[in-house]
Protein backbone atom coordinates (compact mmCIF):
# COMPACT_ATOMS: atom_id res chain seq x y z
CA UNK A 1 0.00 0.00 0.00
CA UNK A 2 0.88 3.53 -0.52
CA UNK A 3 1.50 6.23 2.03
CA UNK A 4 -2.20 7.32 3.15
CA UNK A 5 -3.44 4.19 2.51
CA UNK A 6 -4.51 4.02 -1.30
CA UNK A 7 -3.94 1.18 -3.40
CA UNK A 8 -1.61 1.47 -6.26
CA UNK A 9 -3.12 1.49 -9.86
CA UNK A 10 -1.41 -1.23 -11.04
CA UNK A 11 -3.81 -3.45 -8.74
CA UNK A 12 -6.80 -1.98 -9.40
CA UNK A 13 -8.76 -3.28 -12.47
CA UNK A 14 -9.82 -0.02 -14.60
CA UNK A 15 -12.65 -1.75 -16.40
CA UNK A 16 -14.28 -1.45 -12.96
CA UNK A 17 -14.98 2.34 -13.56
CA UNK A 18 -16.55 1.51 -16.41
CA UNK A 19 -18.91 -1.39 -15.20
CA UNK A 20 -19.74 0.79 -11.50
CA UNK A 21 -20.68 3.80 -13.98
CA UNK A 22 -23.23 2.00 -16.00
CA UNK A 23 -24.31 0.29 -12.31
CA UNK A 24 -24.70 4.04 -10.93
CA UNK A 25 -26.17 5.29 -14.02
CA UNK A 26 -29.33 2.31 -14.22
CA UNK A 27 -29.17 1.34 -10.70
CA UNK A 28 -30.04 -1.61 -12.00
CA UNK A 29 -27.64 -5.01 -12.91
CA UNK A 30 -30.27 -6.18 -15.34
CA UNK A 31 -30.15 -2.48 -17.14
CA UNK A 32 -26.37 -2.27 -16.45
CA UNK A 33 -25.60 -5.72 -17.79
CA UNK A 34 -27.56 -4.84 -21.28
CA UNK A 35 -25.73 -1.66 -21.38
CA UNK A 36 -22.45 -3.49 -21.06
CA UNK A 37 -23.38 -6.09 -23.27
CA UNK A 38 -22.54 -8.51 -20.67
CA UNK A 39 -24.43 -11.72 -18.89
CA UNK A 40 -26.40 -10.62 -15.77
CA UNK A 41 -24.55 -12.96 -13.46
CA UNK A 42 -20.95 -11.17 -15.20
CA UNK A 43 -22.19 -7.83 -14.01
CA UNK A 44 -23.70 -9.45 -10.61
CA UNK A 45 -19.73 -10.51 -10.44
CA UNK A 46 -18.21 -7.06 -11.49
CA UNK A 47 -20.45 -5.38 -8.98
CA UNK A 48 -19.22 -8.05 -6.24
CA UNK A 49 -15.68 -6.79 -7.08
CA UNK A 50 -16.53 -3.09 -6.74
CA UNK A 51 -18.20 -3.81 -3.28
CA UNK A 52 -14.91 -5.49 -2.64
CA UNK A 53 -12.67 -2.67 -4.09
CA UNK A 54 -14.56 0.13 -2.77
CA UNK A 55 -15.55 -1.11 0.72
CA UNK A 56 -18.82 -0.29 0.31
CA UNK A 57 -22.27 -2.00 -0.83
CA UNK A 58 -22.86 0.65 -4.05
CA UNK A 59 -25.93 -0.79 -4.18
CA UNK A 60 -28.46 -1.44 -1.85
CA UNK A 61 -31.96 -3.85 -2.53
CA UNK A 62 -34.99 -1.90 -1.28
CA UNK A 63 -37.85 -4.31 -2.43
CA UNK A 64 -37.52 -4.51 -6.16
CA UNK A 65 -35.27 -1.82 -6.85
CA UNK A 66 -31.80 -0.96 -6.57
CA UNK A 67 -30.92 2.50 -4.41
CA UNK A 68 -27.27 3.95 -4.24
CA UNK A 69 -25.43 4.48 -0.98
CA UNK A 70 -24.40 7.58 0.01
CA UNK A 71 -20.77 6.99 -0.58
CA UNK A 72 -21.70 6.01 -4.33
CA UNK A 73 -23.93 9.40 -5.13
CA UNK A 74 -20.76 11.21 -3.67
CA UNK A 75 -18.49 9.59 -6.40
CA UNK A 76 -20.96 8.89 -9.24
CA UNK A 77 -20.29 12.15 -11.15
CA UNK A 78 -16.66 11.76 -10.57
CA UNK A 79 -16.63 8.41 -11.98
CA UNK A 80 -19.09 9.55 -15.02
CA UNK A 81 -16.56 11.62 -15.71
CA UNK A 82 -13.67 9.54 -15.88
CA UNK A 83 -15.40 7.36 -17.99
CA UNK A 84 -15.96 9.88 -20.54
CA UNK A 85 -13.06 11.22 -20.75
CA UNK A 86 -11.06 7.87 -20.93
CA UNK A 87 -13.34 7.22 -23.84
CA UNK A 88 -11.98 10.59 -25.00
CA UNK A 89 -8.09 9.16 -24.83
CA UNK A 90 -9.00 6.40 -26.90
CA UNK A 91 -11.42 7.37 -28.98
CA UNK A 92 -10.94 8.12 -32.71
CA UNK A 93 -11.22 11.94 -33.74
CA UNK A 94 -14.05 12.32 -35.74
CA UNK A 95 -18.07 11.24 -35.70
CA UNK A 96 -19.28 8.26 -34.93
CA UNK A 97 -21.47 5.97 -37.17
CA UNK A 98 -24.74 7.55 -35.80
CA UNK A 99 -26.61 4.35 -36.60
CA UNK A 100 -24.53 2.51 -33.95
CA UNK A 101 -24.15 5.38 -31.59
CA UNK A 102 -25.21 4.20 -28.21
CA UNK A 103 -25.59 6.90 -24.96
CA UNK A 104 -27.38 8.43 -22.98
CA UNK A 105 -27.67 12.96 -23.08
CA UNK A 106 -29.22 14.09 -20.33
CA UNK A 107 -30.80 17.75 -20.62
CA UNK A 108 -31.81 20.27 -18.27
CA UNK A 109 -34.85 22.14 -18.86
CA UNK A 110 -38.43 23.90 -18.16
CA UNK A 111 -40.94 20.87 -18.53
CA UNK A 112 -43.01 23.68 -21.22
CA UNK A 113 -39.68 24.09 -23.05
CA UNK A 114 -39.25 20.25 -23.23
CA UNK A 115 -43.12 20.00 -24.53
CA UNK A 116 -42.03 21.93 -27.24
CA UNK A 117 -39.21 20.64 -28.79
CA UNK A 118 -38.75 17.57 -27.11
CA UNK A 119 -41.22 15.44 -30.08
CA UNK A 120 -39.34 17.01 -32.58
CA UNK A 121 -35.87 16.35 -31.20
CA UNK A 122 -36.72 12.81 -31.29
CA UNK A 123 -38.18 11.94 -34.52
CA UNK A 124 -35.02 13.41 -35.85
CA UNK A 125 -33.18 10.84 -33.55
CA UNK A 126 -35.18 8.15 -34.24
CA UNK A 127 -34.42 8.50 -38.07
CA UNK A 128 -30.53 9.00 -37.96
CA UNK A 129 -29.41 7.63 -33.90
CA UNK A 130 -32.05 5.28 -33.36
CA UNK A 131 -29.69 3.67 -30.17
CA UNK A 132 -29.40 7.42 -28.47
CA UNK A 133 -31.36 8.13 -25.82
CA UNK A 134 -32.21 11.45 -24.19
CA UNK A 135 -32.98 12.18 -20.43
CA UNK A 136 -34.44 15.39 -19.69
CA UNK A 137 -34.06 16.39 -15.84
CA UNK A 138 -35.46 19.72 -14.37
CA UNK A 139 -33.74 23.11 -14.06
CA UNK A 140 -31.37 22.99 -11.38
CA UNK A 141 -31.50 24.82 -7.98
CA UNK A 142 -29.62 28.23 -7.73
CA UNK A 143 -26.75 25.72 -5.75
CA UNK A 144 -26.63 23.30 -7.99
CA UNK A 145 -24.82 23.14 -11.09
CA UNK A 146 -24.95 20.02 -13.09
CA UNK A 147 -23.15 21.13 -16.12
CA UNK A 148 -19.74 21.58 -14.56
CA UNK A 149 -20.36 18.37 -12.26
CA UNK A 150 -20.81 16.06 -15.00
CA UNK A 151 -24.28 14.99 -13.92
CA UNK A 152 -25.89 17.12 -17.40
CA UNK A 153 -24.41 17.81 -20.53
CA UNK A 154 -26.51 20.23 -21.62
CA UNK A 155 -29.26 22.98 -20.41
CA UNK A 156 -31.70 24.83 -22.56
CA UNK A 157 -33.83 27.73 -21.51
CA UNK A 158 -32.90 31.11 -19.61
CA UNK A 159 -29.10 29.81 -18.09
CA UNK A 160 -28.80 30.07 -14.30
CA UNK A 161 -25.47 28.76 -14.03
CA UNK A 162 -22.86 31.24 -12.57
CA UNK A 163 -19.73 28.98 -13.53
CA UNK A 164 -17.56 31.22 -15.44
CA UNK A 165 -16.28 28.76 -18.04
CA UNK A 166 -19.95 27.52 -18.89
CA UNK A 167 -20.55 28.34 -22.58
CA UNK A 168 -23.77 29.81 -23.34
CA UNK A 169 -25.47 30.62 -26.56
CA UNK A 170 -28.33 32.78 -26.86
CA UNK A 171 -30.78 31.24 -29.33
CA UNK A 172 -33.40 33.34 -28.96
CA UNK A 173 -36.68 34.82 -27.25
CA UNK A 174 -40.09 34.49 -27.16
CA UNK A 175 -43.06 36.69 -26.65
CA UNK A 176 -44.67 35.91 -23.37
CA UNK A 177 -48.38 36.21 -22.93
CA UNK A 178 -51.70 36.48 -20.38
CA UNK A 179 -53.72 33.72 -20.39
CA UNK A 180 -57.43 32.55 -19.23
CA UNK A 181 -59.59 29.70 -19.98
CA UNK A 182 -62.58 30.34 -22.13
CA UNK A 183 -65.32 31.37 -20.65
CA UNK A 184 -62.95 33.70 -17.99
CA UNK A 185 -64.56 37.30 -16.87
CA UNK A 186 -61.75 38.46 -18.33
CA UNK A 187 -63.03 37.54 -21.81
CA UNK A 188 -65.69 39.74 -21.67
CA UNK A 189 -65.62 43.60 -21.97
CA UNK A 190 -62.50 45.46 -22.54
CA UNK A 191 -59.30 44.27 -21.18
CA UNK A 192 -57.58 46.70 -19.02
CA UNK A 193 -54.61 46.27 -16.73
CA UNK A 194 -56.87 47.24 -13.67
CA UNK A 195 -59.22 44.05 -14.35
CA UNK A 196 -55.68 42.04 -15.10
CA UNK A 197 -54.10 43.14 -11.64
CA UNK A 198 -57.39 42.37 -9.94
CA UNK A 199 -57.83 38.82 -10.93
CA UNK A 200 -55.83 36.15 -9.43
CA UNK A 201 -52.77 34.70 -10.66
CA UNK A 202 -50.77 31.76 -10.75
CA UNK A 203 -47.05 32.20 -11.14
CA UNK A 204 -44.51 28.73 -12.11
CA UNK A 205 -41.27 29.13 -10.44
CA UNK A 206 -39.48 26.17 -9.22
CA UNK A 207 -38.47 28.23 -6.48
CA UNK A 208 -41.52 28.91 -4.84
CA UNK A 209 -41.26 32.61 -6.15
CA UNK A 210 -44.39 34.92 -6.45
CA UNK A 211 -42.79 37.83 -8.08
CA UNK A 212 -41.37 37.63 -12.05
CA UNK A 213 -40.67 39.95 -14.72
CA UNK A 214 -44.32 40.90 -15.13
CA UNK A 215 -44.40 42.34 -11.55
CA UNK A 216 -41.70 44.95 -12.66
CA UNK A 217 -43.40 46.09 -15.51
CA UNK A 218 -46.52 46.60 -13.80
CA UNK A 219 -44.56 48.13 -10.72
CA UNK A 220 -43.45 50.80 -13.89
CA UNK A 221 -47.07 51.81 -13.73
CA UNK A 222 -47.48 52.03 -10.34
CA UNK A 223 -49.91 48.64 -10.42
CA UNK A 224 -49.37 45.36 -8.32
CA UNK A 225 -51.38 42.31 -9.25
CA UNK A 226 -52.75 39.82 -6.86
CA UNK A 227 -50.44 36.68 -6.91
CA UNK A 228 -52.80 33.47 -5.45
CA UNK A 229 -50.06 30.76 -5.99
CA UNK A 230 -47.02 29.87 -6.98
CA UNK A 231 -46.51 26.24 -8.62
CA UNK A 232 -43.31 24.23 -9.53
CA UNK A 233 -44.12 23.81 -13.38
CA UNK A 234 -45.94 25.17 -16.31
CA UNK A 235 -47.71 22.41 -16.64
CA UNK A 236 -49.47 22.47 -13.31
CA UNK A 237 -49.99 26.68 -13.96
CA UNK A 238 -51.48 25.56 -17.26
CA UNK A 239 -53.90 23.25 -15.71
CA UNK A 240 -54.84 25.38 -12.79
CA UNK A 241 -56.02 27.88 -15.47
CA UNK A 242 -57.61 25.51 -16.81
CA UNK A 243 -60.01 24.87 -14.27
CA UNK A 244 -60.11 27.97 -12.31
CA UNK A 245 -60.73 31.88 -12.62
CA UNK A 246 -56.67 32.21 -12.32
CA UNK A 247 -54.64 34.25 -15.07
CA UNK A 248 -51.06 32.79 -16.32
CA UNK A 249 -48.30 33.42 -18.09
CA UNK A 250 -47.13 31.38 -21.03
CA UNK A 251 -44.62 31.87 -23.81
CA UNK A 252 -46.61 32.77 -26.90
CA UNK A 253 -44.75 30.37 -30.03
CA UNK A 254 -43.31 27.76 -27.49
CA UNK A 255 -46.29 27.47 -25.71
CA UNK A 256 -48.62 27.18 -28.87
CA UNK A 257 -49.19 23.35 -28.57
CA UNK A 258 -49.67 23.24 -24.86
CA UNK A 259 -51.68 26.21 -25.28
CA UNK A 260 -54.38 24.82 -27.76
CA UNK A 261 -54.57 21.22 -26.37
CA UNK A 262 -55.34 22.89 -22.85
CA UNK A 263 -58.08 25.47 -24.47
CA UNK A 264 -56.78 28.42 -23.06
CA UNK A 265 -57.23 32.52 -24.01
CA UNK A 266 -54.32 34.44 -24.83
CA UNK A 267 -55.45 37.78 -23.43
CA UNK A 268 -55.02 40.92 -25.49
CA UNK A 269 -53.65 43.09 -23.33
CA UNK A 270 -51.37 47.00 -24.24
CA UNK A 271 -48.40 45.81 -21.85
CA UNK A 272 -44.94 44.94 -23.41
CA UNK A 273 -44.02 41.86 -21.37
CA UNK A 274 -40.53 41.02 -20.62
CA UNK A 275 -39.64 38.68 -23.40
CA UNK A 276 -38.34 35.15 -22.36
CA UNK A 277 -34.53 34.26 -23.42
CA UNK A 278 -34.06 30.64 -24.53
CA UNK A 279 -30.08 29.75 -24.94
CA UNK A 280 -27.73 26.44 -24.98
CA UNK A 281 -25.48 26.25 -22.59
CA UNK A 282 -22.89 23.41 -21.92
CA UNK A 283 -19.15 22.74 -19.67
CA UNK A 284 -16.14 22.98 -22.50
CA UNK A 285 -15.23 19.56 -21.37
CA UNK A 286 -17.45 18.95 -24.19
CA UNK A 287 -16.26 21.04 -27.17
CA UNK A 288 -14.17 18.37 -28.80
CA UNK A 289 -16.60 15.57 -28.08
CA UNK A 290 -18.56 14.70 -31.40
CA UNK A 291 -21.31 13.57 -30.37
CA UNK A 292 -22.15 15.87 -28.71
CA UNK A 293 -21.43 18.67 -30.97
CA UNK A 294 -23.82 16.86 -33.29
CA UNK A 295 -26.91 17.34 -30.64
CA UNK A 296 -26.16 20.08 -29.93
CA UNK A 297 -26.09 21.26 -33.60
CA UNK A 298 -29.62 19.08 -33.78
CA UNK A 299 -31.27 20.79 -30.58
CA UNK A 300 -30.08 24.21 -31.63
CA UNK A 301 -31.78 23.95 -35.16
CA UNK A 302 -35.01 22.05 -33.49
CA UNK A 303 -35.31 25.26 -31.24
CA UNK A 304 -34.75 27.85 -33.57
CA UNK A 305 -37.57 26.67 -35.29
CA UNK A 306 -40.14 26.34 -32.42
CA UNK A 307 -39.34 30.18 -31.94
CA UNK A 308 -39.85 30.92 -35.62
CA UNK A 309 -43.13 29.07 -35.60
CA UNK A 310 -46.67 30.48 -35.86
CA UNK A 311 -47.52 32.20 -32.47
CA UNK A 312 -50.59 31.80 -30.56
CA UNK A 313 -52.75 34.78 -31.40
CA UNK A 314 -54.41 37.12 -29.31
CA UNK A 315 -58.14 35.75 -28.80
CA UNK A 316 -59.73 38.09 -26.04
């Protein structure tokens, strides 16, 4: 052994990393084992040796399923890492044959933003990658920051990160919009920002926020509307407007399919809104990586086009 107790590379087998990775990643030995292309009872084995290696159970069984220790959530970014970028060392420079292209992307984003282009991201994918798969996670916390952990490779949507080396490109805005359900008081008679600031709103911040970009432009005119709730998502906003008297805010072009299937009003109202930014952003561990230069190249074009769609148009 080495001073401090570690264990010398040269008895350590690497192909370990590789096996505990795809373990951490499915938390499953079945899943891991078909992502491997081994036998189950070969990656029972491998994950036998890690327990060994490691000194610690990875894995735990909690009825049928498969939960991580705390020790292996501490490492499993810092082993997702390694993995990639050993397959960086030996990889070839250049694309790989998309047909047999096999791994997982995982994107952060707003669940309406992922409504919107996800269907369209993956025909494309299912015609030229048909082995990629894509995971899309929420936008992180404020502490959080998945792209320079490893955990994401890419984000999409207005960028929180604060990590200086993050690139970030701006794609884009869209127009953001009131909206009622049919049928809303608001539907009938003029629309005038005195009505709008009376009725009750929902607001979607997955940080429990009641006050947006809408509250400052309002504050400009010496108005403050009445704020009900505050939900995690769109999606529950949406619904909520749905079925209530409650007045949201939705982006007018991204929006337009969520928008139609729910039944909702755009309201027609003489207030510039604070448009809504949509960029890419990703860690420059990535740059050279071809694979992922190619999604990003297919999410960027898939986006631009939701934003040069047909908006919703004003119907009260």
């Amino acid at each position: 052994m080495e001073a401090g107790g570690s264990r010398p590379l040269s008895g350590v087998d690497l192909n370990l990393l590789v096996a505990l990775d795809a373990l951490l990643t499915e938390r499953s030995v079945s899943a891991a084992a078909r992502r491997l292309h081994l036998t189950e009872p070969a990656t029972s084995r491998a994950l036998g040796r890690i327990r060994r290696t490691t000194g610690d159970q990875i894995l735990v069984r909690t009825g049928h399923t498969m939960v991580p220790t705390p020790r292996a959530l501490e490492i499993q970014a810092e082993v997702s890492d390694l993995v990639r970028r050993a397959q960086a060392v030996f990889a070839s420079v250049g694309m790989p044959d998309l047909t047999d292209l096999d791994r997982t992307f995982t994107i952060l984003s707003s669940d309406m933003l992922i409504a919107a282009v996800g269907p369209d991201l993956l025909d494309r994918l299912a015609i030229e990658a048909p082995a990629v798969r894509i995971r899309f996670l929420p936008e992180p916390t404020p502490s959080a920051d998945p792209l320079r952990d490893g955990t994401a490779d890419l984000e999409i949507g207005e960028i929180d990160s604060t990590a200086p080396e993050i690139r970030v490109e701006t794609l884009g805005a869209d127009d953001a919009v009131l909206i009622v359900r049919v049928g809303h008081p608001l539907t009938t008679g003029p629309v005038t920002l005195d009505r709008v600031v009376t009725a009750r709103h929902v607001v979607a911040s997955r940080r429990g926020r009641f006050r947006g970009p809408l509250d400052d432009a309002l504050a400009a005119q010496g108005l403050r509307r009445n704020v009900a709730v505050a939900v995690p998502s769109h999606t529950a906003a949406l619904r909520m407007v749905a079925h209530s008297d409650l007045v949201g805010i939705a982006p007018r072009r991204l929006g337009r399919s969520a928008l139609t299937a729910a039944g909702l009003a755009v309201l027609d109202l003489d207030l510039a809104l604070p448009p809504l930014p949509v960029s890419l952003a990703w860690h420059p561990r990535n740059d050279a990586d071809a694979p992922h230069r190619w999604l990003r190249t297919y999410l960027r074009d898939v986006i631009i086009a939701a934003l040069s769609g047909p908006p919703v148009d004003a119907s009260v």
